[in-house]
Every structure is written in C-alpha cells, then in structure tokens.
N, C-alpha and C. Protein backbone atom coordinates (compact mmCIF):
# COMPACT_ATOMS: atom_id res chain seq x y z
N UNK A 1 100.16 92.97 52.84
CA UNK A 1 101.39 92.23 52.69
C UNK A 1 101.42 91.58 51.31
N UNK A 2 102.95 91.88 50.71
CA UNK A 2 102.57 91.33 49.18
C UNK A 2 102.59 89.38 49.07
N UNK A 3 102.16 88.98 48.06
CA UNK A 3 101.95 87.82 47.83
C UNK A 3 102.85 87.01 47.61
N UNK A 4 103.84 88.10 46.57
CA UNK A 4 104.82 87.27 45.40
C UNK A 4 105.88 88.31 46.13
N UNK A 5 107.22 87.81 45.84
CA UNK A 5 108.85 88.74 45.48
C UNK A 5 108.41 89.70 45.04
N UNK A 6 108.56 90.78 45.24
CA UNK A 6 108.38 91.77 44.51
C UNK A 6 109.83 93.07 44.23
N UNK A 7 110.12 93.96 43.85
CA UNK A 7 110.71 95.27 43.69
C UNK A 7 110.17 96.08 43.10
N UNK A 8 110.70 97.38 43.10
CA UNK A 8 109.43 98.39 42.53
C UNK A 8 109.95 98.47 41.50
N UNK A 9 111.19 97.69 40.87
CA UNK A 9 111.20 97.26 39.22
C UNK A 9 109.96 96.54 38.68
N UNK A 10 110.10 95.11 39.53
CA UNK A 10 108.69 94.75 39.14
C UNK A 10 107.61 95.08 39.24
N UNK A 11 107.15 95.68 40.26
CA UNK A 11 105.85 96.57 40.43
C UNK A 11 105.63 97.70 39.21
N UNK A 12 106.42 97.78 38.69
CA UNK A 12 106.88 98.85 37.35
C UNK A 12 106.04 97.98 36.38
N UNK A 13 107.17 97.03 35.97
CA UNK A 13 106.89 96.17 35.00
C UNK A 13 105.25 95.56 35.19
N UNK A 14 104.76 95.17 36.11
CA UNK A 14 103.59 94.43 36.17
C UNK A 14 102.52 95.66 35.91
N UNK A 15 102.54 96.82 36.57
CA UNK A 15 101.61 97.93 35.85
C UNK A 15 101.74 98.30 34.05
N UNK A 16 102.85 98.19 33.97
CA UNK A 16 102.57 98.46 32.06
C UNK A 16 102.02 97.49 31.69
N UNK A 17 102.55 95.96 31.73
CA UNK A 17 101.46 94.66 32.13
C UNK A 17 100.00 95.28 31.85
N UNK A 18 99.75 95.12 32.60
CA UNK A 18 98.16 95.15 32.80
C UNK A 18 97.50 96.64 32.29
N UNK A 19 97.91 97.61 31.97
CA UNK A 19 97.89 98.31 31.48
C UNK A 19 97.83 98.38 29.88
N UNK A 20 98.46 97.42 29.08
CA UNK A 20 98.80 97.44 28.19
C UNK A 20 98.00 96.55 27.54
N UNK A 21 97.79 95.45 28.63
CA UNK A 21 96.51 94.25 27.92
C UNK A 21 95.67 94.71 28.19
N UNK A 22 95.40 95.23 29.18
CA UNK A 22 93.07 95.95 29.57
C UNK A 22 93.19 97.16 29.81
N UNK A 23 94.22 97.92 29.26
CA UNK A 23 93.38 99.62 29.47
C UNK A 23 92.36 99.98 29.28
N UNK A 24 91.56 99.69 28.20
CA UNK A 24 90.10 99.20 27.59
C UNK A 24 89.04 99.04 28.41
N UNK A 25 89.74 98.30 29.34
CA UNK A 25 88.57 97.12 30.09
C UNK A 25 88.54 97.90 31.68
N UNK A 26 89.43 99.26 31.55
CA UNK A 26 89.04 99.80 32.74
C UNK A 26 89.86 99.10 34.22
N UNK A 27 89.76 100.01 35.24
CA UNK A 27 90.56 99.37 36.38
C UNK A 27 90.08 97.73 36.91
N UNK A 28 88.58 97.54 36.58
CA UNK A 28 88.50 96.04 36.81
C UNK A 28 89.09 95.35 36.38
N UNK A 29 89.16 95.50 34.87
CA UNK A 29 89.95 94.65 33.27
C UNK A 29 91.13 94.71 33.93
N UNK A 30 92.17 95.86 34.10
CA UNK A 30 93.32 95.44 34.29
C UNK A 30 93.74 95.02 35.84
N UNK A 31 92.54 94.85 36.85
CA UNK A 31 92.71 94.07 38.18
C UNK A 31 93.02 92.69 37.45
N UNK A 32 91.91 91.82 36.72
CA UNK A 32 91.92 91.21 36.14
C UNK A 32 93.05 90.26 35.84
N UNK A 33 93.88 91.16 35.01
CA UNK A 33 95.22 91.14 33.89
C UNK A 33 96.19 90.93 35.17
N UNK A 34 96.00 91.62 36.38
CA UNK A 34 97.13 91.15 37.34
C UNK A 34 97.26 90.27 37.99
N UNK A 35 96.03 90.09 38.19
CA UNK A 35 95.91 88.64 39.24
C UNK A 35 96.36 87.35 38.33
N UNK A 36 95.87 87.16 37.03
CA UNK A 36 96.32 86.27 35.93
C UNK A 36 98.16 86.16 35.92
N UNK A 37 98.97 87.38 35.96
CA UNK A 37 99.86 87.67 36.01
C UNK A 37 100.33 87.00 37.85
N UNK A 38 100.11 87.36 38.64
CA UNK A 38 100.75 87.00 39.95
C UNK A 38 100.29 85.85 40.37
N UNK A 39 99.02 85.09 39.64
CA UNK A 39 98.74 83.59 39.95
C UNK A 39 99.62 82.75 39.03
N UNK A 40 99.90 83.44 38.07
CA UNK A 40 101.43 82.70 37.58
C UNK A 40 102.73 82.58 38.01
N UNK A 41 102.51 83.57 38.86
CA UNK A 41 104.00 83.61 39.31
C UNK A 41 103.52 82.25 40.96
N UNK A 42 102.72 82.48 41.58
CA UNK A 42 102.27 81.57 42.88
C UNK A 42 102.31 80.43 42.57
N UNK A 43 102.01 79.79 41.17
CA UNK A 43 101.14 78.58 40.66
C UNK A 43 102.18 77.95 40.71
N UNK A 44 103.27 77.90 39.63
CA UNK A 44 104.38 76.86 39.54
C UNK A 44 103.53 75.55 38.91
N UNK A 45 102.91 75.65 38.38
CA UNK A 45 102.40 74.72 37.71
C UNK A 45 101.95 74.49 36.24
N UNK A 46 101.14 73.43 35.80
CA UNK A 46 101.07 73.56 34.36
C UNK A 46 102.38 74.27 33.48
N UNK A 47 101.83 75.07 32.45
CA UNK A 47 102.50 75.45 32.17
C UNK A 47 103.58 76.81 32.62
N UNK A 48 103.26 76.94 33.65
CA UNK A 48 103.77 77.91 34.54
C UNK A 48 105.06 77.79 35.86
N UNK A 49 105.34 76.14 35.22
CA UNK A 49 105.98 75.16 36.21
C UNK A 49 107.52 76.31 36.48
N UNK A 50 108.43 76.71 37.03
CA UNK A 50 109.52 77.35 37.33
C UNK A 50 109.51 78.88 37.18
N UNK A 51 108.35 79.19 37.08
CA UNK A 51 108.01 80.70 36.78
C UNK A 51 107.78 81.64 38.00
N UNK A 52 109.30 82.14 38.46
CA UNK A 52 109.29 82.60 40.17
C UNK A 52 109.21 83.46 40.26
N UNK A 53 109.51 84.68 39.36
CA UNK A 53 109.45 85.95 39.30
C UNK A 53 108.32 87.05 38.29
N UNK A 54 108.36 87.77 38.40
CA UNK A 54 107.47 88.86 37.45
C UNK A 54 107.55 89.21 36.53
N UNK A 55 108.96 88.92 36.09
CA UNK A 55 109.65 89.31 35.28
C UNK A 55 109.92 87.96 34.52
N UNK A 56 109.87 87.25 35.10
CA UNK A 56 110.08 85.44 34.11
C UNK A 56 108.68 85.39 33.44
N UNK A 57 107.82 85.64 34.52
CA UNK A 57 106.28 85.17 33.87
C UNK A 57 105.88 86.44 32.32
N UNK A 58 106.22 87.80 32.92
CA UNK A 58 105.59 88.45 31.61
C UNK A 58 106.81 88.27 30.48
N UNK A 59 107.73 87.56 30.45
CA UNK A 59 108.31 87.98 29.54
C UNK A 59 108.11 85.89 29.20
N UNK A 60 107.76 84.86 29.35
CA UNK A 60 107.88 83.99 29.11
C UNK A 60 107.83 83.49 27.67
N UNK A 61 108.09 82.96 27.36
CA UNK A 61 108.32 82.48 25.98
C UNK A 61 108.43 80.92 25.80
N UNK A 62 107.40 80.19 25.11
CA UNK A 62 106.24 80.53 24.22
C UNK A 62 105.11 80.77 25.83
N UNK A 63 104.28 81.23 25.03
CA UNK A 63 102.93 81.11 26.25
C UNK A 63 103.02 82.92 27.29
N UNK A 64 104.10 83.85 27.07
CA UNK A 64 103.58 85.08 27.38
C UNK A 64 102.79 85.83 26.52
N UNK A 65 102.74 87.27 27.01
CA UNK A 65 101.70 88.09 26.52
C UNK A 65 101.90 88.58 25.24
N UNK A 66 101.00 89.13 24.87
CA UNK A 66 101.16 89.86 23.51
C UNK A 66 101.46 91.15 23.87
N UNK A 67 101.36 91.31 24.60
CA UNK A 67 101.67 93.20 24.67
C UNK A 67 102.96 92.98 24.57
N UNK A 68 104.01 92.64 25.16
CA UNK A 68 105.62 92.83 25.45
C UNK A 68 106.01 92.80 24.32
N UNK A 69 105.25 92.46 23.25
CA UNK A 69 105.54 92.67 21.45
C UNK A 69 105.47 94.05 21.18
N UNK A 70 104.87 94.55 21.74
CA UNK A 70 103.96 95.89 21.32
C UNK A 70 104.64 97.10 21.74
N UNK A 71 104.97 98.28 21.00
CA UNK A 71 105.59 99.54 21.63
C UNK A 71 104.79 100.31 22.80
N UNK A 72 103.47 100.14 23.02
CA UNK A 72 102.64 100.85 24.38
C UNK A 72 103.23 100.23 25.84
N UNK A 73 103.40 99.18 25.65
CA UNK A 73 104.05 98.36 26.62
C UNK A 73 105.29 98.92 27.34
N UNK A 74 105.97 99.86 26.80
CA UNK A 74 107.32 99.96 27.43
C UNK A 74 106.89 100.95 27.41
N UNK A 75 106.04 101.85 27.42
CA UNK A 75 105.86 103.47 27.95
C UNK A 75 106.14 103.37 29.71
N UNK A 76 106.43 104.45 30.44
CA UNK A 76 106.28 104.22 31.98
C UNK A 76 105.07 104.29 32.42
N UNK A 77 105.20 103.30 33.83
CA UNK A 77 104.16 103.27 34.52
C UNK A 77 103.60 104.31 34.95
N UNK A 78 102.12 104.37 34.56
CA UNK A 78 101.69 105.57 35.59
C UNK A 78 101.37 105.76 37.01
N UNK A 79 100.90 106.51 37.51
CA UNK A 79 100.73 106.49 39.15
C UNK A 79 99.68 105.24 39.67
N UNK A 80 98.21 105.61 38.59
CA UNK A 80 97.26 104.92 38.64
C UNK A 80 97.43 103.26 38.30
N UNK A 81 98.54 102.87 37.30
CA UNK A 81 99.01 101.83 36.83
C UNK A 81 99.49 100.92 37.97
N UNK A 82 100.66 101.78 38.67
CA UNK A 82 101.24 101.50 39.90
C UNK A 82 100.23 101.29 41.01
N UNK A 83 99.51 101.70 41.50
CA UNK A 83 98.22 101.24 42.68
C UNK A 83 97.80 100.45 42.20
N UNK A 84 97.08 99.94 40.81
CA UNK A 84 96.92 98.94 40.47
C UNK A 84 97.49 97.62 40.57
N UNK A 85 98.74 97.92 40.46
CA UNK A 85 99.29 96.60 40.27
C UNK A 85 99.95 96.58 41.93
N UNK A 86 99.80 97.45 42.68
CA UNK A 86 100.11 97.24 44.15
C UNK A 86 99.22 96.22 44.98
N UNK A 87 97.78 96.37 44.39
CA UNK A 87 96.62 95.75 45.07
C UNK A 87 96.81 94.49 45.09
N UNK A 88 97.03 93.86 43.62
CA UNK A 88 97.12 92.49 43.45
C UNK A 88 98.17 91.79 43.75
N UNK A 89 99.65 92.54 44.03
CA UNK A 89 100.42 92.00 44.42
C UNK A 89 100.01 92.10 46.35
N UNK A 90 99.25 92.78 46.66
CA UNK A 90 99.36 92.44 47.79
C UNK A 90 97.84 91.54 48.66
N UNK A 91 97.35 90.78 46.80
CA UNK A 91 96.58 90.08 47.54
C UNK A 91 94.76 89.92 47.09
N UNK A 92 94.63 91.34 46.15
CA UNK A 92 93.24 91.55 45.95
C UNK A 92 93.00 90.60 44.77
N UNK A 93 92.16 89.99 44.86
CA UNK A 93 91.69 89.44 44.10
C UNK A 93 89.78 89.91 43.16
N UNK A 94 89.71 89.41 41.86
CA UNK A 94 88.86 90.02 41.19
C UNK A 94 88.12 88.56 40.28
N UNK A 95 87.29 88.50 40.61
CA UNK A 95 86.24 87.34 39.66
C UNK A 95 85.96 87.57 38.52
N UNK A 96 85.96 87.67 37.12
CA UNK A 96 85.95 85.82 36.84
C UNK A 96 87.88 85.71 37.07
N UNK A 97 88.68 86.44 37.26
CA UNK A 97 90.28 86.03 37.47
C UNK A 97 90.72 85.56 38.68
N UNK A 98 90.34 85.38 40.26
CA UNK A 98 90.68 85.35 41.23
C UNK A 98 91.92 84.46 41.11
N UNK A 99 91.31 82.97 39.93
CA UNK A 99 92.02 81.61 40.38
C UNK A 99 92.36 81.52 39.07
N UNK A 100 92.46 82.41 37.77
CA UNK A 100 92.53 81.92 36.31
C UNK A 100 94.15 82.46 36.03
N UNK A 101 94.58 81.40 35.05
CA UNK A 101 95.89 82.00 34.15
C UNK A 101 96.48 81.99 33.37
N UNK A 102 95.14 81.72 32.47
CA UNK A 102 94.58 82.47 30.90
C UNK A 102 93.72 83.28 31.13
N UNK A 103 93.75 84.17 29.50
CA UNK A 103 92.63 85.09 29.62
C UNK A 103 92.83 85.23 27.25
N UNK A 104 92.10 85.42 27.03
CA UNK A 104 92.13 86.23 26.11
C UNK A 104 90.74 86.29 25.19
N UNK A 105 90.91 87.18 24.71
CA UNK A 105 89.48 88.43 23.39
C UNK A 105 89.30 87.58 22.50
N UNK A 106 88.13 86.69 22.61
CA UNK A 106 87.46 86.34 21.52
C UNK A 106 86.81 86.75 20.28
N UNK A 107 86.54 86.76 18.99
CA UNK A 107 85.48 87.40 18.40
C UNK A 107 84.35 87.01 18.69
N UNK A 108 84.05 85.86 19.14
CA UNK A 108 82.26 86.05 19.91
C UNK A 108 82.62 85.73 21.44
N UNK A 109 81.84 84.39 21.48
CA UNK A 109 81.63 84.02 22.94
C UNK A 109 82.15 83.27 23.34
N UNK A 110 82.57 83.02 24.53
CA UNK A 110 83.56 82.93 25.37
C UNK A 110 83.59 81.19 25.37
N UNK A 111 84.36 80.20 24.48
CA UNK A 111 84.04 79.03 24.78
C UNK A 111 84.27 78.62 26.34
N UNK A 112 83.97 77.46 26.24
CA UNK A 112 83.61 76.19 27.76
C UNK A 112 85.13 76.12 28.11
N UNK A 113 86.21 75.43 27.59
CA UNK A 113 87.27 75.08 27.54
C UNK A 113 87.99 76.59 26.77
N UNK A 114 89.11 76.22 27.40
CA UNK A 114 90.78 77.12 26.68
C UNK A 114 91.40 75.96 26.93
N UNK A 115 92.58 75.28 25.87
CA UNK A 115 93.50 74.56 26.04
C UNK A 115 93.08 73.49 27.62
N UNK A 116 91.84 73.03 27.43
CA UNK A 116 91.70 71.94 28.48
C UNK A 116 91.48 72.34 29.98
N UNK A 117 91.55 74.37 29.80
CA UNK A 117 91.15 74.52 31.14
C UNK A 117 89.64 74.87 30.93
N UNK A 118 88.90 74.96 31.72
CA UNK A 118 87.40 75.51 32.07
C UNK A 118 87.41 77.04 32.36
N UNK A 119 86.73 77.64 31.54
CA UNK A 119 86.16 79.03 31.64
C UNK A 119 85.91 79.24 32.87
N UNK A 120 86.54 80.82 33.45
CA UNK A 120 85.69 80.80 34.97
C UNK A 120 85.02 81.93 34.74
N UNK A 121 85.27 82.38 33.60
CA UNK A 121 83.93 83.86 33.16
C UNK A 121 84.37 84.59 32.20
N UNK A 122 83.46 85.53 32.07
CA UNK A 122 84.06 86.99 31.02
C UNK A 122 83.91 88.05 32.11
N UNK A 123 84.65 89.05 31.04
CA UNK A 123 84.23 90.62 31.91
C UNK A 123 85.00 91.23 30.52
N UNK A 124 83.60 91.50 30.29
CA UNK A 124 83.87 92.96 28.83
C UNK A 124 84.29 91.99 27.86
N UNK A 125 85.13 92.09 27.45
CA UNK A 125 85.89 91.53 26.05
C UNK A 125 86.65 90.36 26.17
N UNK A 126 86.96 90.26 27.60
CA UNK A 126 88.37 88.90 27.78
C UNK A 126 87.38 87.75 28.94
N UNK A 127 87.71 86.28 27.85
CA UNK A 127 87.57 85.30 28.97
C UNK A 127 88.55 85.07 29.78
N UNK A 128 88.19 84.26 30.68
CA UNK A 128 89.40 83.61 31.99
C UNK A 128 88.85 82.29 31.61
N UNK A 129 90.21 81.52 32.22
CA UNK A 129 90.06 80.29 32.60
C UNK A 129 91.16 80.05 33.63
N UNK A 130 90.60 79.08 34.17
CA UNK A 130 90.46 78.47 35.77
C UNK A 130 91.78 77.35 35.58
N UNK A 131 92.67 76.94 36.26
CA UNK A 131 92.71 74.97 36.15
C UNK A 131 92.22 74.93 37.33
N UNK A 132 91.59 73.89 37.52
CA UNK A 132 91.16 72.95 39.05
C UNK A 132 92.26 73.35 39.96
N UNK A 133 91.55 72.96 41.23
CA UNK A 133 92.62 73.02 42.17
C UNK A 133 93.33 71.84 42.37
N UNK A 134 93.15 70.93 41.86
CA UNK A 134 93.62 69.86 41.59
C UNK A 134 94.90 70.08 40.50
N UNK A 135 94.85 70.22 39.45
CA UNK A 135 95.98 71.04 38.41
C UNK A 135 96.67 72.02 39.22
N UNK A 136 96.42 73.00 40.51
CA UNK A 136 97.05 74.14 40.12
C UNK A 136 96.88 74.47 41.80
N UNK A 137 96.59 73.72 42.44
CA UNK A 137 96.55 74.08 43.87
C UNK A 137 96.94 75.33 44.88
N UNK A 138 98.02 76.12 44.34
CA UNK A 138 98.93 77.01 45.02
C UNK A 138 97.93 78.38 44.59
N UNK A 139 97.49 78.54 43.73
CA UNK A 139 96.49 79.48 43.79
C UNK A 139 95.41 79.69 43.93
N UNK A 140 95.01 78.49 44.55
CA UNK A 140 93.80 78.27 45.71
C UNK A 140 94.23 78.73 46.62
N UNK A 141 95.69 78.85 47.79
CA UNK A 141 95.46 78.89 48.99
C UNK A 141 95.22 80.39 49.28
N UNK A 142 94.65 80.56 50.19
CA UNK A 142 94.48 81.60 50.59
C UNK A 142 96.02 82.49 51.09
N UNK A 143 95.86 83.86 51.14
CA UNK A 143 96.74 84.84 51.50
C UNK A 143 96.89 84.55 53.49
C-alpha cells in the first residue's frame, strides 16, 4: 500500500528522480534517493513544511535537486526506474536514508552535521542526514 498520493505521473517523475541523482550508486543508491524524496513529501516539516505532493517536493525551489537542472532528468522512465520508485512509495525503506532528507557527494568525508541536521550515514558517494524525531516526527511513524 503506497505511503504518499501518488499517480503514475508521479511514479514517472519520482523514477527519473532517483535515477538521475544515483544511477551510479546502483539500485541501493537510488532506493536511497527515493525514500529522501517521499520522506519529504510525509515530513511537512523543516524545510519541507507544505510540500504535499511529488511533484512540489522534486521540483521545489530553493532547496530541490540538482538533477531537474540537468537534460538526463527528463529522459523517460525506465521499467527498472519504475519498480524502483514503486517500492518506496509503497513503503520500503533503505539505511543510512530510512528517516533522512538530505543527501549529497562530498569530496571527502562525510561531515557530523549538514545544515544542523546529524549524519545518519554514507553509502558509496552520498551522505544522509537525519532531523530528530523531534524536528521531523511524521517520518518516524511507521507504515
């Protein structure tokens, strides 16, 4: 059962998403990239405060992605893209991202803090960070 609103517009959109930021990083990397993506849309918080849809969150401005700059981004989803981004909308979650909604490629190592949140890990090339559940509660609760 999915998490968030969804349509298979957005289910579209959220696979080039994640596709476009961690192709690199392999189907974990871009599990990753989705859950970051659909805990923004759950969170309503921080800076994520009115952000209800899939389509509000990847396209947000200031504070969205860098890919939606980028011409790879608007290629179509592929099949594999699409299962991907089916999982997380309906719930799968992936560590260090389960509860994070930041992420981004350092040139070294992964500081302690992002903008006042706490690191909740790496995987390959991209850190996460966490807010407390205290900051950000709604993507603590369980499915």
């Amino acid at each position: 059962m999915a998490v968030i609103k969804t349509n298979s517009n957005d289910r579209k959109l959220l696979a080039r998403l994640m596709r476009a930021e961690a192709e690199g990083e392999g189907e974990q990397g871009m599990l990753m990239v989705g859950n970051v993506g659909v805990n923004r849309v759950r969170g309503n918080c921080l800076d994520f405060k009115g952000i209800r849809s899939l389509e509000q969150m990847v396209f947000q401005r200031p504070g969205g992605f860098e890919a939606t700059v980028k011409g790879y981004f608007y290629q179509r989803a592929r099949d594999r893209d699409l299962r991907l981004a089916n999982r997380v909308i309906n719930g799968e979650r992936v560590h260090p991202a389960s509860n994070a909604l930041w992420f981004f490629r350092p040139t070294g190592a992964c500081p302690g803090q992002w903008y006042n949140q706490p690191n909740s890990g790496r995987y390959k090339n991209h850190c996460f960070f966490s807010p407390t559940q205290a900051n950000c509660s709604n993507i603590y609760n369980t499915y």
